[in-house]
Protein backbone atom coordinates (compact mmCIF):
# COMPACT_ATOMS: atom_id res chain seq x y z
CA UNK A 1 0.00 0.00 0.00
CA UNK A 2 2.55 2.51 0.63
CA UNK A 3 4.19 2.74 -2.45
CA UNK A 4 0.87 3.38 -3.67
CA UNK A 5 0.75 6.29 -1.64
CA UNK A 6 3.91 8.07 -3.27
CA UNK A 7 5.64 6.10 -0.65
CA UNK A 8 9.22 5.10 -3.07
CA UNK A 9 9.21 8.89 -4.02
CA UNK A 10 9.05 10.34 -0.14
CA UNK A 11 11.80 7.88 0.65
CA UNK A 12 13.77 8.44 -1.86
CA UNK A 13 13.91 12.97 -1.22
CA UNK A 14 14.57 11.51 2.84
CA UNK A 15 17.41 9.08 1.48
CA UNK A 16 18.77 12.51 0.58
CA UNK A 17 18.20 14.30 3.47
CA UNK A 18 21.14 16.19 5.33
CA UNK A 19 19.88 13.90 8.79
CA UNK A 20 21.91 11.21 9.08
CA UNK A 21 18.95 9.44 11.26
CA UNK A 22 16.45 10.16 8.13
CA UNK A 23 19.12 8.76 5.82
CA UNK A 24 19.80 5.64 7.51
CA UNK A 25 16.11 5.02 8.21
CA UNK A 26 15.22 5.89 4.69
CA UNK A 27 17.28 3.12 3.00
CA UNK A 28 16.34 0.70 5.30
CA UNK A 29 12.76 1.19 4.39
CA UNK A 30 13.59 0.95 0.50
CA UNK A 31 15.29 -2.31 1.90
CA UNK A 32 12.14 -3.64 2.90
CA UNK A 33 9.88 -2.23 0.09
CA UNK A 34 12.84 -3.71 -2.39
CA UNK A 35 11.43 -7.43 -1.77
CA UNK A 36 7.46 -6.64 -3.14
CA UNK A 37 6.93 -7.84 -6.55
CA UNK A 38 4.99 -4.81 -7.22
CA UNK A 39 7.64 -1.91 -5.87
CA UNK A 40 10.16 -4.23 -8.79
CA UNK A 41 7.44 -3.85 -11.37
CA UNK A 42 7.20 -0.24 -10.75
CA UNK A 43 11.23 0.43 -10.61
CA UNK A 44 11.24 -2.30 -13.70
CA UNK A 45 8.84 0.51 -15.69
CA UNK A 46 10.93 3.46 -14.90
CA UNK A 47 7.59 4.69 -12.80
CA UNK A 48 10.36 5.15 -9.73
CA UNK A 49 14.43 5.78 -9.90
CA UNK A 50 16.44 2.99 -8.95
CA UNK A 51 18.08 4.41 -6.01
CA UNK A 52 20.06 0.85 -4.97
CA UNK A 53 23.13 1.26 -7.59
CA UNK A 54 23.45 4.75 -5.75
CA UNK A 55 23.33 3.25 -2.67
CA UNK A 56 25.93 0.67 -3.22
CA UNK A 57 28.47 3.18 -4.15
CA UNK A 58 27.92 5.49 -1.52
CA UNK A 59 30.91 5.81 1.49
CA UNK A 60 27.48 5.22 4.10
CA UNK A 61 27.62 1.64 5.50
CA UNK A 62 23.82 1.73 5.69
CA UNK A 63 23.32 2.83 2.49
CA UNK A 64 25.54 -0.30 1.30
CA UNK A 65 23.98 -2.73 3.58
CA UNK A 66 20.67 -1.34 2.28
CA UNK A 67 21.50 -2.08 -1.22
CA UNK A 68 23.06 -5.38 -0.70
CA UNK A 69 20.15 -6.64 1.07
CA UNK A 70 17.95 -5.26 -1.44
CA UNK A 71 19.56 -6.95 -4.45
CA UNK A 72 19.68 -9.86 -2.43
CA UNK A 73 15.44 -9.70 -2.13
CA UNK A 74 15.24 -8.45 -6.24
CA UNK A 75 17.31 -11.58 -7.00
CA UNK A 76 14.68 -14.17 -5.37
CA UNK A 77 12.64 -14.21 -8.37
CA UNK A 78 12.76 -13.75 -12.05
CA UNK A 79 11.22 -10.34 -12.52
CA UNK A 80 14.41 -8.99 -9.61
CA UNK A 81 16.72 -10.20 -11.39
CA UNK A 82 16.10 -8.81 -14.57
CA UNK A 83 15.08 -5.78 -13.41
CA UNK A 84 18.90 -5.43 -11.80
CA UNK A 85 20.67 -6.82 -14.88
CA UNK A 86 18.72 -3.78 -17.32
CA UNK A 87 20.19 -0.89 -14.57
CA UNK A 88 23.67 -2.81 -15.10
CA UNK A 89 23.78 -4.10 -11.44
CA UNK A 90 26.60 -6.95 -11.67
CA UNK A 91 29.44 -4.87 -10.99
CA UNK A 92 28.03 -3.23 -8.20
CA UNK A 93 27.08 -6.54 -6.61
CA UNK A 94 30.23 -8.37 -6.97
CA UNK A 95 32.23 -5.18 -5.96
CA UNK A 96 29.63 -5.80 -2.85
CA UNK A 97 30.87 -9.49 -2.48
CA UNK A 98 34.32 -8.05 -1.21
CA UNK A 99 33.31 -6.01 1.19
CA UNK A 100 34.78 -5.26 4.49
CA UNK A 101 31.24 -5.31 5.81
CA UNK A 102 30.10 -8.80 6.69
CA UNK A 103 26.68 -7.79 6.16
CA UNK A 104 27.34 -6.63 2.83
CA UNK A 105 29.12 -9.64 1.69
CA UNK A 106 27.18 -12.13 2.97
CA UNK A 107 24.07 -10.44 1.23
CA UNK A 108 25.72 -9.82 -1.95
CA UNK A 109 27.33 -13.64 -2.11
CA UNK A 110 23.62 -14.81 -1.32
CA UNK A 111 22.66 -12.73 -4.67
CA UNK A 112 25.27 -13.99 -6.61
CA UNK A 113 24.43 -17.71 -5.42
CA UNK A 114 20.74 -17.02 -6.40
CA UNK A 115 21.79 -15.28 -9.76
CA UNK A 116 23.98 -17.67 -11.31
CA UNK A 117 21.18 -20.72 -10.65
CA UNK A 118 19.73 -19.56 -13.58
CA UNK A 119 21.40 -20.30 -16.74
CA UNK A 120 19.95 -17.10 -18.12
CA UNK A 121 22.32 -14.93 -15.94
CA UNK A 122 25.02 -17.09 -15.11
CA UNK A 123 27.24 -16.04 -18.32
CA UNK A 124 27.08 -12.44 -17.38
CA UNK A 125 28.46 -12.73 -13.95
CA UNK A 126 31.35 -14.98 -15.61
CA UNK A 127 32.50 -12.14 -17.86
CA UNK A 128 32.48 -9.55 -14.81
CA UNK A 129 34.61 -11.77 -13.36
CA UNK A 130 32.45 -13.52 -10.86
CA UNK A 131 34.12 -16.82 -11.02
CA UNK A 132 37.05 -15.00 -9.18
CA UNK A 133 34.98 -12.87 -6.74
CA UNK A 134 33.55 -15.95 -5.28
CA UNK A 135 36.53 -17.58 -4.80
CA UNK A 136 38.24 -14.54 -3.33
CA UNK A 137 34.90 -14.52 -0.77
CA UNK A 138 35.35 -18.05 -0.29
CA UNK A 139 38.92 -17.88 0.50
CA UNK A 140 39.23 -14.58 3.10
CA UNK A 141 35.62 -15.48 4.57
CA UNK A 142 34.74 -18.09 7.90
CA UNK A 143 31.07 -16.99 7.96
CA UNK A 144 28.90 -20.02 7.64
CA UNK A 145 25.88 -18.50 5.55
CA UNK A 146 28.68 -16.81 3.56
CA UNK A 147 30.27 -20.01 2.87
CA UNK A 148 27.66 -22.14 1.98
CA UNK A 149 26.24 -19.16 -0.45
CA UNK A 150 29.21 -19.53 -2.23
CA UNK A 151 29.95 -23.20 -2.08
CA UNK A 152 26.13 -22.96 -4.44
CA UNK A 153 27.43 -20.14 -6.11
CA UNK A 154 30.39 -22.60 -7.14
CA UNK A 155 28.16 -25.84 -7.98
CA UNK A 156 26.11 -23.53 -10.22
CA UNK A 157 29.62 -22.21 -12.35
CA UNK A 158 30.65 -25.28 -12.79
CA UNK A 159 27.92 -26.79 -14.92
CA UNK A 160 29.08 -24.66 -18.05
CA UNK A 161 31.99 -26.25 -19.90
CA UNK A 162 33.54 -23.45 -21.07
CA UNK A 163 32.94 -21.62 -16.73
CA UNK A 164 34.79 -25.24 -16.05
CA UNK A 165 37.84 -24.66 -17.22
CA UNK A 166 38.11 -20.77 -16.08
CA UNK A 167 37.88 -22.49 -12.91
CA UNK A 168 40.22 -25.10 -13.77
CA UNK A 169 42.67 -22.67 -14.39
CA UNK A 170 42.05 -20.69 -11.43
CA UNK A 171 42.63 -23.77 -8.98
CA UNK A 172 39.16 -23.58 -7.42
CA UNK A 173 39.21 -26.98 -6.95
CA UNK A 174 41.65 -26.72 -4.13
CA UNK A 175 38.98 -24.19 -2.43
CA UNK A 176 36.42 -26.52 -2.85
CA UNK A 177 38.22 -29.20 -1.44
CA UNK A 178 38.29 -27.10 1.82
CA UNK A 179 34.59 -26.19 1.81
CA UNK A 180 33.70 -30.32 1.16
CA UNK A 181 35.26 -30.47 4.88
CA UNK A 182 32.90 -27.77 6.26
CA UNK A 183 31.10 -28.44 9.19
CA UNK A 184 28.38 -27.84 7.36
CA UNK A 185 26.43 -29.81 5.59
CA UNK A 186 24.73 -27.78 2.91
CA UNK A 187 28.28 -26.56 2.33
CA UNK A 188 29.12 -29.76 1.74
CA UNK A 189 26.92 -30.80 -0.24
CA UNK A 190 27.28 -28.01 -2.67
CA UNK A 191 31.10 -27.88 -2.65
CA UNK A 192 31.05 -31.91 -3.23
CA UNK A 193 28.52 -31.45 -6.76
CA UNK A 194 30.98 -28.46 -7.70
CA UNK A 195 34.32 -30.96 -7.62
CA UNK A 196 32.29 -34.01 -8.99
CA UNK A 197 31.20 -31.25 -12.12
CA UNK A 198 34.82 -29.82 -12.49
CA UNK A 199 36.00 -33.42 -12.87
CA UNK A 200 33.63 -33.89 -15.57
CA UNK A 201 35.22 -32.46 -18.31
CA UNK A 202 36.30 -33.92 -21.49
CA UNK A 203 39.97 -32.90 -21.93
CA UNK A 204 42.74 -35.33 -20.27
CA UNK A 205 44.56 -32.74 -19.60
CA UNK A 206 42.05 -30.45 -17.49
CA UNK A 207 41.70 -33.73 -15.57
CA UNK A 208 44.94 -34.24 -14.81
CA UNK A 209 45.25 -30.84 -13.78
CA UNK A 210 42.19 -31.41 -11.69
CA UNK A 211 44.14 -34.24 -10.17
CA UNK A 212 47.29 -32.38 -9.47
CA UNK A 213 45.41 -29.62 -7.45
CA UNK A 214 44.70 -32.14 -4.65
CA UNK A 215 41.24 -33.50 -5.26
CA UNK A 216 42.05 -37.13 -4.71
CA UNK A 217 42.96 -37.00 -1.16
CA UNK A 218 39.13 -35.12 -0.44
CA UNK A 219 36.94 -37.01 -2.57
CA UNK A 220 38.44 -40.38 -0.45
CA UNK A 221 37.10 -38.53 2.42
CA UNK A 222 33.98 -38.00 1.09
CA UNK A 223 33.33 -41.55 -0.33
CA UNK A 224 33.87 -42.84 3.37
CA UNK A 225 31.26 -39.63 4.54
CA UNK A 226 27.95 -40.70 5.91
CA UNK A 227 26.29 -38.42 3.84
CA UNK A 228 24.79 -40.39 0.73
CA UNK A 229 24.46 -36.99 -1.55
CA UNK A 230 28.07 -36.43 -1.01
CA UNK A 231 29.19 -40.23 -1.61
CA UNK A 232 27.34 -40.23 -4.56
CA UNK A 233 29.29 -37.11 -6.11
CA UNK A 234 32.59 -38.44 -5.05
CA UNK A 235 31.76 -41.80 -6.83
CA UNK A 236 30.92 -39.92 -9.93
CA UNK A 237 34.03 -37.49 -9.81
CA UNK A 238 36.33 -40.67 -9.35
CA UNK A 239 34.70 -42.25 -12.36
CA UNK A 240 34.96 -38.98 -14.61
CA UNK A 241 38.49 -38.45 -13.55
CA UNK A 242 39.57 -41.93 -14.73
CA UNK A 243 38.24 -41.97 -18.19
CA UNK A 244 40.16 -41.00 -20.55
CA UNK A 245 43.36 -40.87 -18.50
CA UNK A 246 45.44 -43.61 -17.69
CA UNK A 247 47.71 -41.44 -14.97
CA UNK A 248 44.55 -40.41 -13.08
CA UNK A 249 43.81 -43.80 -12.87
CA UNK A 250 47.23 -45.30 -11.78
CA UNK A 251 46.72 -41.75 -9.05
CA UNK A 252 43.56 -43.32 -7.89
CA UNK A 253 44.26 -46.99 -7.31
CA UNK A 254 47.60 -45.72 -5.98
CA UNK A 255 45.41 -43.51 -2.89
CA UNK A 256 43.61 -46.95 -2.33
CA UNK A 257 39.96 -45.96 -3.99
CA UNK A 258 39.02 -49.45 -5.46
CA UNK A 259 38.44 -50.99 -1.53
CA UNK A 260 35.90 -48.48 -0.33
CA UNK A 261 34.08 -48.27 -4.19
CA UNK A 262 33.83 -52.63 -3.73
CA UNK A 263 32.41 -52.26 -0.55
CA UNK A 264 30.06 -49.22 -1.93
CA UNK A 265 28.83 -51.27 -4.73
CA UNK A 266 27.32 -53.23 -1.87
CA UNK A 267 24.86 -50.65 0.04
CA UNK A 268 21.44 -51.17 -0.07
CA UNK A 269 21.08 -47.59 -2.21
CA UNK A 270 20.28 -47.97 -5.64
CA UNK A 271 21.63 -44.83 -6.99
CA UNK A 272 24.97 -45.09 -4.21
CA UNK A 273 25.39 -48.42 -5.91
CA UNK A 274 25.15 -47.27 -9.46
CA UNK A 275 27.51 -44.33 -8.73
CA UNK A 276 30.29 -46.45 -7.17
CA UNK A 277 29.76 -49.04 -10.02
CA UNK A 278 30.58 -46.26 -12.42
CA UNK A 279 33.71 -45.21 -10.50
CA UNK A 280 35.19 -48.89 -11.05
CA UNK A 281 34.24 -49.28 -14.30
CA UNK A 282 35.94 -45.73 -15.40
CA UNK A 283 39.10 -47.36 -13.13
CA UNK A 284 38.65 -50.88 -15.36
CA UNK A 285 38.24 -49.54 -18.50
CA UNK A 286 40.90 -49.26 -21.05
CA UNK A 287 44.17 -51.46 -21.60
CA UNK A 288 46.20 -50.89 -18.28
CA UNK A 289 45.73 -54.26 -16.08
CA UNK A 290 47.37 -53.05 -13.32
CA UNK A 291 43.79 -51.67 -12.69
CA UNK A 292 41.77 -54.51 -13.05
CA UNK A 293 44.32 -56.95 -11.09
CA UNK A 294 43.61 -54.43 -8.20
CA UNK A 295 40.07 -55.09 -8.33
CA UNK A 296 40.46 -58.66 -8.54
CA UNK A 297 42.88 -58.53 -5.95
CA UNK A 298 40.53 -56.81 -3.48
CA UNK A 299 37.81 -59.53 -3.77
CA UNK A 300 35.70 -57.40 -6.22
CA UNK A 301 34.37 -60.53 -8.16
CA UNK A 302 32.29 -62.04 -5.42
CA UNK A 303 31.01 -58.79 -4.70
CA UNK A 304 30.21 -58.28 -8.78
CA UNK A 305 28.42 -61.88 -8.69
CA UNK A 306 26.30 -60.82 -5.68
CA UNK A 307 25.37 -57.96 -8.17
CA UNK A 308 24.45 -59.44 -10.72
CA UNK A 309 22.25 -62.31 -9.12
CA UNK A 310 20.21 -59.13 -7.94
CA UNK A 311 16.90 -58.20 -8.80
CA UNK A 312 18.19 -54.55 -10.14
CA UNK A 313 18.75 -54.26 -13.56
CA UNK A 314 20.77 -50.88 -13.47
CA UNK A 315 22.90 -52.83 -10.72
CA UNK A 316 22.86 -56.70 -13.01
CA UNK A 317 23.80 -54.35 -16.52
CA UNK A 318 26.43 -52.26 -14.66
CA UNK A 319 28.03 -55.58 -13.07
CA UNK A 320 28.14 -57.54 -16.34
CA UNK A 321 30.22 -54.66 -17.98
CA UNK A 322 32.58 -54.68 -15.40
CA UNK A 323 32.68 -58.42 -15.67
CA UNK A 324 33.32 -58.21 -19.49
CA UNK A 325 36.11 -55.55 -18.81
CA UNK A 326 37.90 -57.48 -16.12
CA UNK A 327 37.85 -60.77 -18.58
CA UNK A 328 40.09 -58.89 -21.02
CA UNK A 329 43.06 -59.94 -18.48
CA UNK A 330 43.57 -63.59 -19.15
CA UNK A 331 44.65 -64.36 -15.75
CA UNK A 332 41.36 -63.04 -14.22
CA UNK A 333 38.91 -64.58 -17.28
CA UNK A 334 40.68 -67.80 -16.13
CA UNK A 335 39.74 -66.90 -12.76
CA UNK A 336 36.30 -65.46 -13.72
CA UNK A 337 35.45 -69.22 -15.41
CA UNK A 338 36.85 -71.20 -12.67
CA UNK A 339 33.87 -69.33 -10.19
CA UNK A 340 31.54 -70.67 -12.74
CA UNK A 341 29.88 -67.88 -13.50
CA UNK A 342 29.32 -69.22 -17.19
CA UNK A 343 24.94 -70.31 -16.56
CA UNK A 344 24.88 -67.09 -14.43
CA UNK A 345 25.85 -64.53 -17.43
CA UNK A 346 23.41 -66.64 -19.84
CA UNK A 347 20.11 -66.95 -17.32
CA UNK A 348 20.53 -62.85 -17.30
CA UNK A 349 21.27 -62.85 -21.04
CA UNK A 350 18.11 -64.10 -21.58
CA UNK A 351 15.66 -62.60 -19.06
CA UNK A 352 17.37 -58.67 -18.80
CA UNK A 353 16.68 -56.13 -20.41
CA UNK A 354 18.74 -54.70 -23.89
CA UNK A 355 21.46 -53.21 -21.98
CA UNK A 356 22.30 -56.49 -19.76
CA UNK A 357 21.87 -58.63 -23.19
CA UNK A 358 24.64 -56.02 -24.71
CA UNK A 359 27.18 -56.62 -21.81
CA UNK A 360 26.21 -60.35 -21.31
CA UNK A 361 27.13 -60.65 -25.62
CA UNK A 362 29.90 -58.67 -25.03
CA UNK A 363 31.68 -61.13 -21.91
CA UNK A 364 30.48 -64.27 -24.54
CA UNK A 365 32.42 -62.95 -27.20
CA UNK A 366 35.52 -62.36 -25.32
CA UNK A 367 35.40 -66.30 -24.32
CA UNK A 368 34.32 -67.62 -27.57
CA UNK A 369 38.17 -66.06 -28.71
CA UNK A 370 39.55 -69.04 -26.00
CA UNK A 371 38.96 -72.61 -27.59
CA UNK A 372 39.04 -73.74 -23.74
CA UNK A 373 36.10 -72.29 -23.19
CA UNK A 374 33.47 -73.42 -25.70
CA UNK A 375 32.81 -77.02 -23.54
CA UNK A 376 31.64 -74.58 -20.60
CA UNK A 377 29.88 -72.37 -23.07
CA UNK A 378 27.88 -75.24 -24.42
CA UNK A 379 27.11 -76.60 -20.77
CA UNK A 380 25.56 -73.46 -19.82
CA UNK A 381 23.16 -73.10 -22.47
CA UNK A 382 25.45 -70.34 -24.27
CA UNK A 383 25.05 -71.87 -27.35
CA UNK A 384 20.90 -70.80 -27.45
CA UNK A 385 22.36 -67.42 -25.77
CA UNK A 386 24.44 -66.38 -28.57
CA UNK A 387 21.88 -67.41 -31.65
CA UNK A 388 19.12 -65.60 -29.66
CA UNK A 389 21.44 -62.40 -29.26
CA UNK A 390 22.46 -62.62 -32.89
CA UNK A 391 18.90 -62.79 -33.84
CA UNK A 392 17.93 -59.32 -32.07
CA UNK A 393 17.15 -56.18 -33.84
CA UNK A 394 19.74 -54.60 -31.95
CA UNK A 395 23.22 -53.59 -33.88
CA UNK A 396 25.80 -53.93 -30.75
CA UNK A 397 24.10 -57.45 -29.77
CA UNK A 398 24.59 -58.42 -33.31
CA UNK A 399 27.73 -57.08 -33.44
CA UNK A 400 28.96 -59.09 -30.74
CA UNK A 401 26.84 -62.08 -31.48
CA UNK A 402 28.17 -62.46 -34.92
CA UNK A 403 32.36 -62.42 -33.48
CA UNK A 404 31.34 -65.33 -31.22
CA UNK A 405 29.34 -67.46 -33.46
CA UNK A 406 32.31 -66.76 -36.29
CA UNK A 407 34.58 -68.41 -33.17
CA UNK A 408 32.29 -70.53 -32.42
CA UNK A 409 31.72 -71.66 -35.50
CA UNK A 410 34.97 -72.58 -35.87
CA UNK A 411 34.53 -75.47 -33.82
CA UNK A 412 33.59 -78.59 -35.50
CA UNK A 413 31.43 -80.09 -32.60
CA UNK A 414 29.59 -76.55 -32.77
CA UNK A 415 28.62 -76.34 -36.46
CA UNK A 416 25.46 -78.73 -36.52
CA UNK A 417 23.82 -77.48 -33.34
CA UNK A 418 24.28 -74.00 -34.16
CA UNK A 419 22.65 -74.56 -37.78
CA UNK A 420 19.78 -76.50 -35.96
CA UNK A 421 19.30 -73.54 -33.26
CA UNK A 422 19.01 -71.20 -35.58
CA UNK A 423 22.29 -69.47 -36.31
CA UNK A 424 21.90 -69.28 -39.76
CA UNK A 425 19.10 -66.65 -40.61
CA UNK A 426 20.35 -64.33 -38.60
CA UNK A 427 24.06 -64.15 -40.14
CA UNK A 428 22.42 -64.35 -43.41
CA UNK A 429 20.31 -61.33 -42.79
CA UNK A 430 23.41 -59.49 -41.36
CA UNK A 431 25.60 -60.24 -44.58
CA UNK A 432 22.52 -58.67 -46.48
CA UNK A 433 23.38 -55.17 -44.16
CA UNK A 434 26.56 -52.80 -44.65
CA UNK A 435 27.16 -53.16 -40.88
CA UNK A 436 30.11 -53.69 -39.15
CA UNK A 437 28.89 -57.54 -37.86
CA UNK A 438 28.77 -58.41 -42.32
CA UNK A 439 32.59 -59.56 -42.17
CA UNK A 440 32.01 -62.04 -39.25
CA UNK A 441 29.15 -63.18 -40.15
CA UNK A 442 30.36 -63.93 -43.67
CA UNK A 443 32.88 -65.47 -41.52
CA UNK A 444 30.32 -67.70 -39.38
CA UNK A 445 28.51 -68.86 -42.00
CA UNK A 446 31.28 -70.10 -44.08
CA UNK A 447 32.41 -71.98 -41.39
CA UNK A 448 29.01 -73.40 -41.03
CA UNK A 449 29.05 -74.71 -44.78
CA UNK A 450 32.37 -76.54 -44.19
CA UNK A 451 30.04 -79.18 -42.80
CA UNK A 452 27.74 -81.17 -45.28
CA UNK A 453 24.75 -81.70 -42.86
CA UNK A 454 23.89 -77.70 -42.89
CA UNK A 455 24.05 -77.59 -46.69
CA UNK A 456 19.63 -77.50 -46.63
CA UNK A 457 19.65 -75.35 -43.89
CA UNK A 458 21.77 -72.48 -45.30
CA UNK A 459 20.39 -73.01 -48.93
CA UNK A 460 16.76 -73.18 -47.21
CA UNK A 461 17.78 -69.66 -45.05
CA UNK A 462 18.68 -67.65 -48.51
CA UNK A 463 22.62 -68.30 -47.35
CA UNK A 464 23.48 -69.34 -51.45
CA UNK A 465 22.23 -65.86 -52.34
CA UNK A 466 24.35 -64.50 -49.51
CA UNK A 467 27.74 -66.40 -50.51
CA UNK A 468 27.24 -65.77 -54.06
CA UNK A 469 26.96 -61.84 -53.03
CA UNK A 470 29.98 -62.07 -50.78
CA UNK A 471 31.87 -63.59 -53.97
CA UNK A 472 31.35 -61.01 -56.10
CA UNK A 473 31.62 -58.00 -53.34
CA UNK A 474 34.09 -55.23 -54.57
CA UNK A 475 34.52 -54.99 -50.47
CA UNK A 476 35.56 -58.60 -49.36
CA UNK A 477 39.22 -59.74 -49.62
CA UNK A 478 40.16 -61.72 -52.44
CA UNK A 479 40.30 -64.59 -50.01
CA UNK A 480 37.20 -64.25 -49.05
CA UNK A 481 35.62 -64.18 -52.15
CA UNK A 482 37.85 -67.47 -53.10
CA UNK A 483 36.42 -69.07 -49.82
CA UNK A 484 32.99 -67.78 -50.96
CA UNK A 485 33.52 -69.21 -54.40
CA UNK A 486 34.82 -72.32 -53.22
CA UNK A 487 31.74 -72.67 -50.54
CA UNK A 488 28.84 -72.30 -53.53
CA UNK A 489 30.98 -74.72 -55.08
CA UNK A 490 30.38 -77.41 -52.88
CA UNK A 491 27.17 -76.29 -51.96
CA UNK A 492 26.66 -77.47 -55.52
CA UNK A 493 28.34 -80.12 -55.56
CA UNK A 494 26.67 -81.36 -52.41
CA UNK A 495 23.30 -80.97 -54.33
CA UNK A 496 24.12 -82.60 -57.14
CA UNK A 497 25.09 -85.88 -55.44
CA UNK A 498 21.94 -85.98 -52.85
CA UNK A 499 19.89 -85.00 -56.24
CA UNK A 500 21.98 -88.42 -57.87
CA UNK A 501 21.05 -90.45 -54.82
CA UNK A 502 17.70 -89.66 -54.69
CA UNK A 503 15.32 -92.88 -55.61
CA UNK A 504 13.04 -92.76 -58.52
């Protein structure tokens, strides 16, 4: 009602008054008046002057607290904000973050915090330089409110790729790390999503830099915290700091992550579990074994079984890629085989869901390379597995399918029950595609023809069609096409004589 009333106006002629009592009492009134959605309208519309960029440069401590708590009301809500972006309030309120007023800063870090939430605004305070204000306030500051303010103002910068590495460069990582230890826990909280988004970026380099600014040592404390929120964003920064880098990696298993992430994978927390099973698989992946012989040697296969016997399919999908990396190390597929796991991987194959059929194919393939293996592969049932995942309308499954029936294939025992289960049509209809699976398949099914007894099948399937294609394919080796040639051949051949036997 009173700014109705002329009441902005009055205050405004007493902010000027020569009183120092009328002054101070003045700007606190605009303070208050400041957080009405109406009195922003107004100031939005030019109807009143906007007093508060006055205020903030004035050499009166009131006046500056007035306009730091104002701009801290104006920047709850959308039309505030705006309203102090057109009347170029940025500088002002960063300028306000380093105040030697605690008042003032903790007001104008509050504003900042609420500002840069919004990705409409959070660019502008990056090019005024607000990455470095924060951290400045974050550094000289012990204030709690203060610090938590900022510790958001932080987890909202870093969500911008390009605002990542500004802070890279800046080493606000090691500030954060001292905020994730605050005894705070919203602090906390905010600081740990602001280190487990500055890990996430894609250059190796930024995350080895990340690395080398101390994070390691911080986010171990945090996976042990009993804070789930923060365990979770640890999990996740270990995991985005070890793709893609094989030094972060040998940094991590070297400051003894891989115990505490096996013994995360088993909390009763969905998402806890699916964040620490990311961390190991970014530590498995890739072609250093030093990092899956750590997991192996810290028990992590029993704990992976337990997984995968679940009822979860994030948690079953997530363990069966790890399982497929691990197996790339001979010594631990050996291992992996001897726990006879084999009926385990293939119930799951064929009861999950895509994803768990994609990392079940994958692990199949990667024995089907080991002639050792095929007995146990047979035994399970892997046999039906790998025809069924062949046959799916999915290109990674048939990907994978087609290298292990190709293997498979290979061995003679194998070459009649996999034409009777149904291996041919799909590598048939794959050599009809220009996928990548075409060469395996081409592979697989000339393999199959090497035995008389699936001549009907693959002429009854369209494979003739198929070989006669692969012959004549500008694409195929010239050894391939011989092979092709030769196959049709006997295919022929093969006719001929059961047509010659036939009785009259």
């Amino acid at each position: 009602m009173l700014h109705r009333q002329g009441g902005l106006k009055t205050l405004a002629k007493l902010s000027k008054s020569k009183e120092d009592i009328c002054q101070r009492y003045a700007a606190i009134a605009m303070r208050f008046m400041s957080s009405s959605i109406e009195v922003q309208n107004l100031l939005a519309n030019g109807k009143e002057s906007f007093l508060f960029l006055e205020f903030s440069g004035s050499n009166l401590l009131d006046f500056q607290r007035a306009a730091a708590a104002a701009f801290a009301s104006m920047s709850l809500n959308q039309t505030g904000k705006s309203l102090i972006l057109r009347k170029g309030g940025i500088r002002p309120i960063l300028q306000l973050c380093i105040h030697l007023d605690l008042t003032v800063r903790r007001d104008a870090v509050f504003c900042v915090a609420n500002f840069v939430s919004s990705p409409d605004f959070r660019q502008y305070f990056v090019k005024e330089g607000g990455v470095e204000t924060v951290k400045a306030a974050a550094t000289t500051n012990h204030n709690v409110e203060l610090l938590r303010d900022a510790s958001r103002a932080m987890s909202s910068f870093s969500v911008d790729t390009a605002t990542k590495e500004i802070m890279i460069s800046l080493e606000v990582p090691k500030v954060l790390c001292k905020l994730a230890k605050s005894p705070d826990s919203s602090t906390q909280r905010f600081a740990s999503l602001a280190l487990c988004n500055l890990c996430n970026i894609g250059a190796r380099e930024q995350k080895e830099l990340v690395v080398k600014q101390g994070v390691l040592r911080v986010l171990l404390f945090l996976l042990r915290f009993p804070d789930l929120e923060v365990e979770r964003c640890a999990s996740l920064a270990i995991a985005a700091l070890s793709l893609g880098s094989d030094r972060n990696k040998a940094e991590v298993i070297d400051n003894g992550f891989v115990r505490p992430l096996i013994e995360t994978i088993m909390y009763p927390d969905t998402r806890m579990r699916q964040c620490a099973l990311l961390a190991l698989n970014g530590i498995t992946l890739g072609e250093v074994s030093e990092t899956k012989e750590r997991v192996f040697k810290e028990n992590g296969l029993s704990s992976l079984f337990a997984l995968i016997k679940s009822e979860d399919d994030e948690s079953i999908h997530a363990g069966l890629y790890i399982l497929g990396t691990l197996a790339e190390d001979m010594e631990i597929r050996n291992a992996i085989v001897a726990m006879d796991c084999l009926r385990l991987v293939v119930g799951k194959s064929s009861l999950g869901s895509i994803e768990i059929k994609r990392a079940a194919a994958y692990f199949l393939s990667l024995l089907s390379e080991c002639p050792e293996y095929h007995d146990g592969i047979r035994t399970a049932g892997g046999l039906e597995s790998v025809v069924s995942l062949a046959s799916l309308v999915d290109e990674e499954c048939q990907d994978y399918g087609a290298f292990t029936l190709a293997f498979l294939a290979n061995n003679k025992s194998f070459q009649v029950p996999l034409a009777k289960l149904g291996g041919v049509r799909p590598l048939v209809s794959m050599m009809a595609t220009n996928s990548e699976s075409k060469h395996y398949a081409a592979l697989a099914l000339l393999k199959l023809a090497d035995n008389f007894e699936n001549h009907v099948t693959i002429a009854e399937e369209g494979g003739i069609n198929a070989l006669l294609k692969l012959g004549k394919s500008k694409i195929s080796s010239e050894k391939m096409q011989y092979k092709a040639a030769l196959t049709v051949g006997k295919l022929a051949k093969n006719a001929c004589s059961m047509k010659s036997t036939k009785p009259l």
